[in-house]
Protein backbone atom coordinates (compact mmCIF):
# COMPACT_ATOMS: atom_id res chain seq x y z
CA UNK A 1 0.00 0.00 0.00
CA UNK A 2 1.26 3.41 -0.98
CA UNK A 3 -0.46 6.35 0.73
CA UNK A 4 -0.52 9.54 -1.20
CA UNK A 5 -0.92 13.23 0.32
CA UNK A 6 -3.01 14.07 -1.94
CA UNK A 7 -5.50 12.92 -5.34
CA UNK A 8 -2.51 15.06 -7.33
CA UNK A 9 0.52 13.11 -6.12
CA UNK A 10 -1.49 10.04 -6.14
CA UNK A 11 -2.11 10.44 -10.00
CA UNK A 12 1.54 11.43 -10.50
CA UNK A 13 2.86 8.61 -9.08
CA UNK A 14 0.54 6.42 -11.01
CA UNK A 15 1.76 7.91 -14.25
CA UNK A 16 5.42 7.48 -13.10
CA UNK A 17 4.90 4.07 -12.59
CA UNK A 18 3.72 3.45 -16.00
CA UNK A 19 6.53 5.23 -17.73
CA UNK A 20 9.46 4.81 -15.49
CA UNK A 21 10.67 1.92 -17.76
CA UNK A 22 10.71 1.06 -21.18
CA UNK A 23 11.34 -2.84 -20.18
CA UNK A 24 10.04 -3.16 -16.46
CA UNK A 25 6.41 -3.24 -15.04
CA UNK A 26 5.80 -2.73 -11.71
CA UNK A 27 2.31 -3.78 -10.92
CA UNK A 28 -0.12 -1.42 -9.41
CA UNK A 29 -3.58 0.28 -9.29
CA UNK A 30 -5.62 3.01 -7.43
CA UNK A 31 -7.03 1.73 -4.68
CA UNK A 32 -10.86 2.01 -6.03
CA UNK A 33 -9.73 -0.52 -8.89
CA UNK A 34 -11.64 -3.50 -8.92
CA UNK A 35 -8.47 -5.41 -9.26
CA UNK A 36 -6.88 -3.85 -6.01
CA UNK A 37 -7.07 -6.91 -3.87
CA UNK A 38 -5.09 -8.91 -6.81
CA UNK A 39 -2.20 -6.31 -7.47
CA UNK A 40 0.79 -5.54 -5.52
CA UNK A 41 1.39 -2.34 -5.39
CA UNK A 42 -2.25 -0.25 -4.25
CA UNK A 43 -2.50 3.23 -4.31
CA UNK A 44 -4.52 5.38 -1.99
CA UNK A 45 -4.95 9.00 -0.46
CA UNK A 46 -6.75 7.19 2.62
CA UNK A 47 -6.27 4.63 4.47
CA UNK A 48 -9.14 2.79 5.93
CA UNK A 49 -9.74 -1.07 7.33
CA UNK A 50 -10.61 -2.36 3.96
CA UNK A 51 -7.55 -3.19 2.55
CA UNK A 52 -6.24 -5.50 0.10
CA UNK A 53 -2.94 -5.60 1.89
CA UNK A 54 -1.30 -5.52 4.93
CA UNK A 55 2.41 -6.29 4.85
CA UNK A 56 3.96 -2.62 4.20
CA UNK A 57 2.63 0.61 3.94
CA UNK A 58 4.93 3.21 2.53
CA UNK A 59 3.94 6.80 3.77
CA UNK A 60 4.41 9.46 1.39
CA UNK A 61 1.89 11.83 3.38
CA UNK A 62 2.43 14.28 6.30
CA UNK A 63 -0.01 12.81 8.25
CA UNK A 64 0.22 9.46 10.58
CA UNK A 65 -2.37 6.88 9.51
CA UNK A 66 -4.28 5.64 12.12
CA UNK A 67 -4.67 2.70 10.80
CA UNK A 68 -0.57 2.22 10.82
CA UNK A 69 -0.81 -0.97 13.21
CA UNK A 70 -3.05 -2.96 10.83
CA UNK A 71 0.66 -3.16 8.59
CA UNK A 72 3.97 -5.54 9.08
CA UNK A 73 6.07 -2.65 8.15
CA UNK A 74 5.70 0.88 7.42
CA UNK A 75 7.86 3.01 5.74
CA UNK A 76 7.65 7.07 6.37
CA UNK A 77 9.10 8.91 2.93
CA UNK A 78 10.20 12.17 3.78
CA UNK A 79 11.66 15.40 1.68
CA UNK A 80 14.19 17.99 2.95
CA UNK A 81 11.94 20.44 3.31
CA UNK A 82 11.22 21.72 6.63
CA UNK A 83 7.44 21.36 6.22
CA UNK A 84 8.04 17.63 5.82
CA UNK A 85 10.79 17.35 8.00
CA UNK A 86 8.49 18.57 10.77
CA UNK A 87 5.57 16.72 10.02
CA UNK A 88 7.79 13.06 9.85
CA UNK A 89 8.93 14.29 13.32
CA UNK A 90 5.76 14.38 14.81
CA UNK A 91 4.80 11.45 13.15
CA UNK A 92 8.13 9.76 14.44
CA UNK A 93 6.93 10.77 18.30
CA UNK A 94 3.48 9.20 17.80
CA UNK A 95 4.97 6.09 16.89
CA UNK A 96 7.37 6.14 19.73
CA UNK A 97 4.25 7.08 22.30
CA UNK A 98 2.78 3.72 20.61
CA UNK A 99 5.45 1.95 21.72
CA UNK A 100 6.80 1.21 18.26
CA UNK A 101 10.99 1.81 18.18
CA UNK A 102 11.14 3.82 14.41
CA UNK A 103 14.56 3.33 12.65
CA UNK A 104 15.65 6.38 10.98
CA UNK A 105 17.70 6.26 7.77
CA UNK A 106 18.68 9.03 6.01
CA UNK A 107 19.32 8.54 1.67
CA UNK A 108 22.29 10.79 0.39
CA UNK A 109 21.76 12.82 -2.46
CA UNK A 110 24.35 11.06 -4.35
């Protein structure tokens, strides 16, 4: 599951998954496609307890979805923009006050 901030980036990232590659498909739909429950990669701009999945979530959003726990794994994208930076931190101390131990990992521009 891939949660989007917004209807916008949601609809970007659908159309970059469809033309990142030439050769490569990476299998995915939005998450009011019928065929949702039997493709990998779901996109949504909410998160509610109907899902097809449940192993990993990958945040792309500012906010924390309260419906987090229902996941094996999530994983918080976040920009360098202070905006996001701030949000993820919040989001980081929720997860803490739930008890959950958040790795941080920071990718290098390179």
């Amino acid at each position: 599951m891939v949660l989007s901030e917004n209807l916008e980036q949601a609809t970007l990232l659908n159309d970059a998954l469809w033309d990142f590659s030439a050769v490569d498909f990476l299998p995915h739909v939005m998450i009011d496609d019928p065929l949702a429950s039997q493709t990998p990669i779901v996109i949504a701009t909410q998160i509610d307890s109907a899902l097809p999945h449940h192993d990993l979530l990958i945040n792309l959003s500012q906010m924390l979805p309260t419906t987090f726990a229902q996941f094996n794994r999530v994983i918080e994208v976040v920009s360098q923009q202070e905006d996001d930076a701030n949000a993820a931190r919040q989001r980081f101390r929720l997860y803490q006050q739930q008890g959950i131990k958040p790795s941080h990992i920071v990718a290098s521009a390179s």
